[in-house]
Protein backbone atom coordinates (compact mmCIF):
# COMPACT_ATOMS: atom_id res chain seq x y z
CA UNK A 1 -46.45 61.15 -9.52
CA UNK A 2 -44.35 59.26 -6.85
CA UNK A 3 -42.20 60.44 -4.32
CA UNK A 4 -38.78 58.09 -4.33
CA UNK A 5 -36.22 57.49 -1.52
CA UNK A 6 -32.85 56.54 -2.33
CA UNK A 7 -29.76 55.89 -0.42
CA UNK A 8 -27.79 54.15 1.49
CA UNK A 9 -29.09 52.03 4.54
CA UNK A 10 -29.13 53.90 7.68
CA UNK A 11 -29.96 57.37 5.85
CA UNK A 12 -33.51 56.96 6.85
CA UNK A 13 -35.53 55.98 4.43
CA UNK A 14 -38.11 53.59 5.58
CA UNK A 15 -38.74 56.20 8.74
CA UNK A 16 -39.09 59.08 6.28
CA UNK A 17 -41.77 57.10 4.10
CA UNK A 18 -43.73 56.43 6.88
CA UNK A 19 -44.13 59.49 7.68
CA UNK A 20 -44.54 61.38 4.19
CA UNK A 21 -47.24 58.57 3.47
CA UNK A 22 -49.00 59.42 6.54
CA UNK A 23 -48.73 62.85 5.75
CA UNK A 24 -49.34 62.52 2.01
CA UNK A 25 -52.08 59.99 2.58
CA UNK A 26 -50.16 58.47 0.20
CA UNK A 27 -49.49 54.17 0.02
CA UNK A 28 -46.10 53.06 1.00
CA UNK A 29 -43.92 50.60 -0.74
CA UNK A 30 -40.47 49.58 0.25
CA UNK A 31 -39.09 47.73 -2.13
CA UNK A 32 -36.95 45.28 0.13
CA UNK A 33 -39.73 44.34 2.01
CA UNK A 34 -42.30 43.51 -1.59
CA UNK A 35 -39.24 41.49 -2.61
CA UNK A 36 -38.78 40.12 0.56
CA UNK A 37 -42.74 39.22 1.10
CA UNK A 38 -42.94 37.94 -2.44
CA UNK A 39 -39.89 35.83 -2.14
CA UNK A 40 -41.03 34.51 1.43
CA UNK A 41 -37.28 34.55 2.47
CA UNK A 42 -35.38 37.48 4.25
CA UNK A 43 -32.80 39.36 1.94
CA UNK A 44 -29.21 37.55 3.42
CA UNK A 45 -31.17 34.10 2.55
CA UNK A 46 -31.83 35.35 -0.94
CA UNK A 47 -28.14 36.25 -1.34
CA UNK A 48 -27.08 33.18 0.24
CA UNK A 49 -29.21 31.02 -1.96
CA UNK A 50 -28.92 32.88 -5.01
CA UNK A 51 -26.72 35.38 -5.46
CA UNK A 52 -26.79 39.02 -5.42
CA UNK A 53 -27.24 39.27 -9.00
CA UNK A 54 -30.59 37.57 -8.47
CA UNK A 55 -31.71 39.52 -5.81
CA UNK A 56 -30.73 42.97 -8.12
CA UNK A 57 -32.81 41.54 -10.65
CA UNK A 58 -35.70 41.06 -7.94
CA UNK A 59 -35.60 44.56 -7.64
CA UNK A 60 -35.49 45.63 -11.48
CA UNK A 61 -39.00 43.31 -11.67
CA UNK A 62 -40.15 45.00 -8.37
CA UNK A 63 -39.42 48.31 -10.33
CA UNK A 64 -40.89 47.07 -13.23
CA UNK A 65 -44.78 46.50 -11.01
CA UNK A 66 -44.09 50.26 -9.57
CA UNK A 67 -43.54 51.39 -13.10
CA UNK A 68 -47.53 52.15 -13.81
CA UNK A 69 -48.39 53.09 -10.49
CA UNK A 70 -48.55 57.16 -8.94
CA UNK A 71 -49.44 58.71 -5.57
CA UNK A 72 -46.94 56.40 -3.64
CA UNK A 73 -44.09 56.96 -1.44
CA UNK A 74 -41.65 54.47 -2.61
CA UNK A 75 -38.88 53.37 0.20
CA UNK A 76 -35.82 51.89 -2.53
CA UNK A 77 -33.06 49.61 -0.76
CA UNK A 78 -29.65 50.59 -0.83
CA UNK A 79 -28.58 48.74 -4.02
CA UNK A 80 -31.47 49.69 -6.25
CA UNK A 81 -29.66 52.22 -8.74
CA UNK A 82 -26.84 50.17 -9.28
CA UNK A 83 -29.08 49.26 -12.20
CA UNK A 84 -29.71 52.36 -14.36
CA UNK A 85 -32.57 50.57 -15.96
CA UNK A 86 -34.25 51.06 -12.13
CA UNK A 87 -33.28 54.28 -12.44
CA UNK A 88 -35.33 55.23 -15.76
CA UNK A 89 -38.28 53.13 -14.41
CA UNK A 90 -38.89 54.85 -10.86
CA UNK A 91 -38.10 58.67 -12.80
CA UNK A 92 -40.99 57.75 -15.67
CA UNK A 93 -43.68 58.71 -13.16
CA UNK A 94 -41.50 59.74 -9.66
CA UNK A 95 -39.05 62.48 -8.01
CA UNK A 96 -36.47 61.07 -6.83
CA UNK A 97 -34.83 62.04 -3.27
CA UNK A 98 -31.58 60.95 -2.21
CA UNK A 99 -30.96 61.29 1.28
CA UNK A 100 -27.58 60.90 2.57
CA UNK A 101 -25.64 60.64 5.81
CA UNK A 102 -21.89 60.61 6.85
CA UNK A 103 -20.08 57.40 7.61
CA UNK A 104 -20.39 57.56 11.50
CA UNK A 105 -24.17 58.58 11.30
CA UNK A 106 -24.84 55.13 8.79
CA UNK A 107 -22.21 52.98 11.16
CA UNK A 108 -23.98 54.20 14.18
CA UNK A 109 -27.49 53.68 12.81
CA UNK A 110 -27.00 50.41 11.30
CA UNK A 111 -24.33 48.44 13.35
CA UNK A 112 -27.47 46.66 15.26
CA UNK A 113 -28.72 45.55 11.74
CA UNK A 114 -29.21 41.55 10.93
CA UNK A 115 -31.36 41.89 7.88
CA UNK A 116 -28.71 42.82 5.50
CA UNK A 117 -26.26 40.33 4.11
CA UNK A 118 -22.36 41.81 3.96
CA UNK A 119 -21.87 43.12 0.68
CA UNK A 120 -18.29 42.68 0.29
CA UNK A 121 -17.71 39.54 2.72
CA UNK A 122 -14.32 40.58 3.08
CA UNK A 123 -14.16 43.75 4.54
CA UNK A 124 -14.77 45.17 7.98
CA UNK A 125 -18.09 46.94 8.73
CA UNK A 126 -16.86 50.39 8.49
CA UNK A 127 -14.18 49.63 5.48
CA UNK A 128 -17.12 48.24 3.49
CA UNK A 129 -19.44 51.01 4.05
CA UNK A 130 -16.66 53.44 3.31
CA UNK A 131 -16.26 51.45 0.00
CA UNK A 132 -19.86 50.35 -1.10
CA UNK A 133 -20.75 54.72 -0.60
CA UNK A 134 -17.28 55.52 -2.99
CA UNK A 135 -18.82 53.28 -5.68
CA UNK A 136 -22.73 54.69 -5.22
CA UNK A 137 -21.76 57.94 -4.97
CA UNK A 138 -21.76 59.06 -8.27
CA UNK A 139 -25.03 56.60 -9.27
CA UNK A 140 -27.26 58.22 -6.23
CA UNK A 141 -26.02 62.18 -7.58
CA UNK A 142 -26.83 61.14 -10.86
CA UNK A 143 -30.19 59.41 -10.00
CA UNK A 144 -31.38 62.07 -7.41
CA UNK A 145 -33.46 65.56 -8.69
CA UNK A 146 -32.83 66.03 -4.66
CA UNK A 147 -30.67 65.67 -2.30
CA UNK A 148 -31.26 65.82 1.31
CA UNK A 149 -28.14 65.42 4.32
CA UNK A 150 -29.69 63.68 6.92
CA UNK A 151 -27.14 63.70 9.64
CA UNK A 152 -28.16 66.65 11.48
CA UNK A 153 -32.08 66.49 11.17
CA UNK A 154 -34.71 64.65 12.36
CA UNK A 155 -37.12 62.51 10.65
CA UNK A 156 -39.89 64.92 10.34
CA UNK A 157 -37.53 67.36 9.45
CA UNK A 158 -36.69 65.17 6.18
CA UNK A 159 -40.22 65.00 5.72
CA UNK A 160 -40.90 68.54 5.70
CA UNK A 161 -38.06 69.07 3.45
CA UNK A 162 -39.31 66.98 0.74
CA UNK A 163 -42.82 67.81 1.35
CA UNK A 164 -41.67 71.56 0.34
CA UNK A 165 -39.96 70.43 -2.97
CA UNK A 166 -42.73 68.18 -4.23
CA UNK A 167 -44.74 70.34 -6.87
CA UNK A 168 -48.02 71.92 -5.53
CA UNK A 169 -50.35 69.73 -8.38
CA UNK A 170 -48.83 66.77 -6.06
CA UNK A 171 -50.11 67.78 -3.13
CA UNK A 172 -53.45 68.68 -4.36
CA UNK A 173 -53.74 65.30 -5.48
CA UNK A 174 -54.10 64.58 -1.80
């Protein structure tokens, strides 16, 4: 079985892998940076160049190479369950967490970030969060078996919080 992270940037994710893997003892895959290492071009390139309906289909292939795979902690960007196929994928053999924040925590976490191409072009920073979170919404509820609010809590905190939902066979696989 895999552990899953889903959300929105900025809701901790990568941070939280790290730490369940090291925890866990359990590999760690983020899925923006396999696509990004495989592609050998950071993620606003690959939008520029190609579109973001190539990079979403980056990720349903990257999904696709997790599909046979168990004992990771997989790190999903943002976007990832925008394609339900994804979705079925990553719950064949995972338990999927969906860790969410409030606009202000996201905007004040990621306001430094560079990596991550605008997704509406159009909007302002906190307009298009605002937006891009009304749309997901309803795909991250209906993805998650979990959901954790990460606003308030610390890293480790998250950790222990998924750590304590995971089934005990998991962590005997350990």
């Amino acid at each position: 079985m895999n552990v899953v992270l889903i959300g929105y940037r900025g809701t901790g994710k990568s941070t939280v892998a790290r730490i369940l893997g090291e925890r866990l003892r359990r590999t760690v895959i983020s899925t923006d940076a396999a696509i990004v290492q495989e592609a050998g071009q950071p993620i606003p390139q690959i939008v520029e160049q190609s579109g973001w309906d190539h990079f979403r289909e980056l990720e349903t292939r990257m999904c696709r190479k997790l599909q046979d795979q168990t004992n990771l902690v997989v790190d999903t960007g943002g976007g990832l369950i925008l394609r339900e196929e994804n979705v079925k994928i990553l719950k064949t053999n995972g338990t999927i967490f969906w860790l969410t924040a409030e606009v202000p925590t996201i905007v004040n976490r990621i306001s430094g970030d560079t990596q991550r191409p605008s997704l509406s072009g159009t909007k302002s920073f906190v307009e298009e969060i605002e937006d891009i979170l009304k749309e997901r919404t309803p795909k991250y509820q209906s993805a998650a078996d979990y959901i954790i609010p990460t606003d308030q809590e610390t890293p480790e905190s998250i950790a222990n919080q998924i750590i304590n939902q995971l089934p005990s066979s998991f962590l005997k696989e350990t």
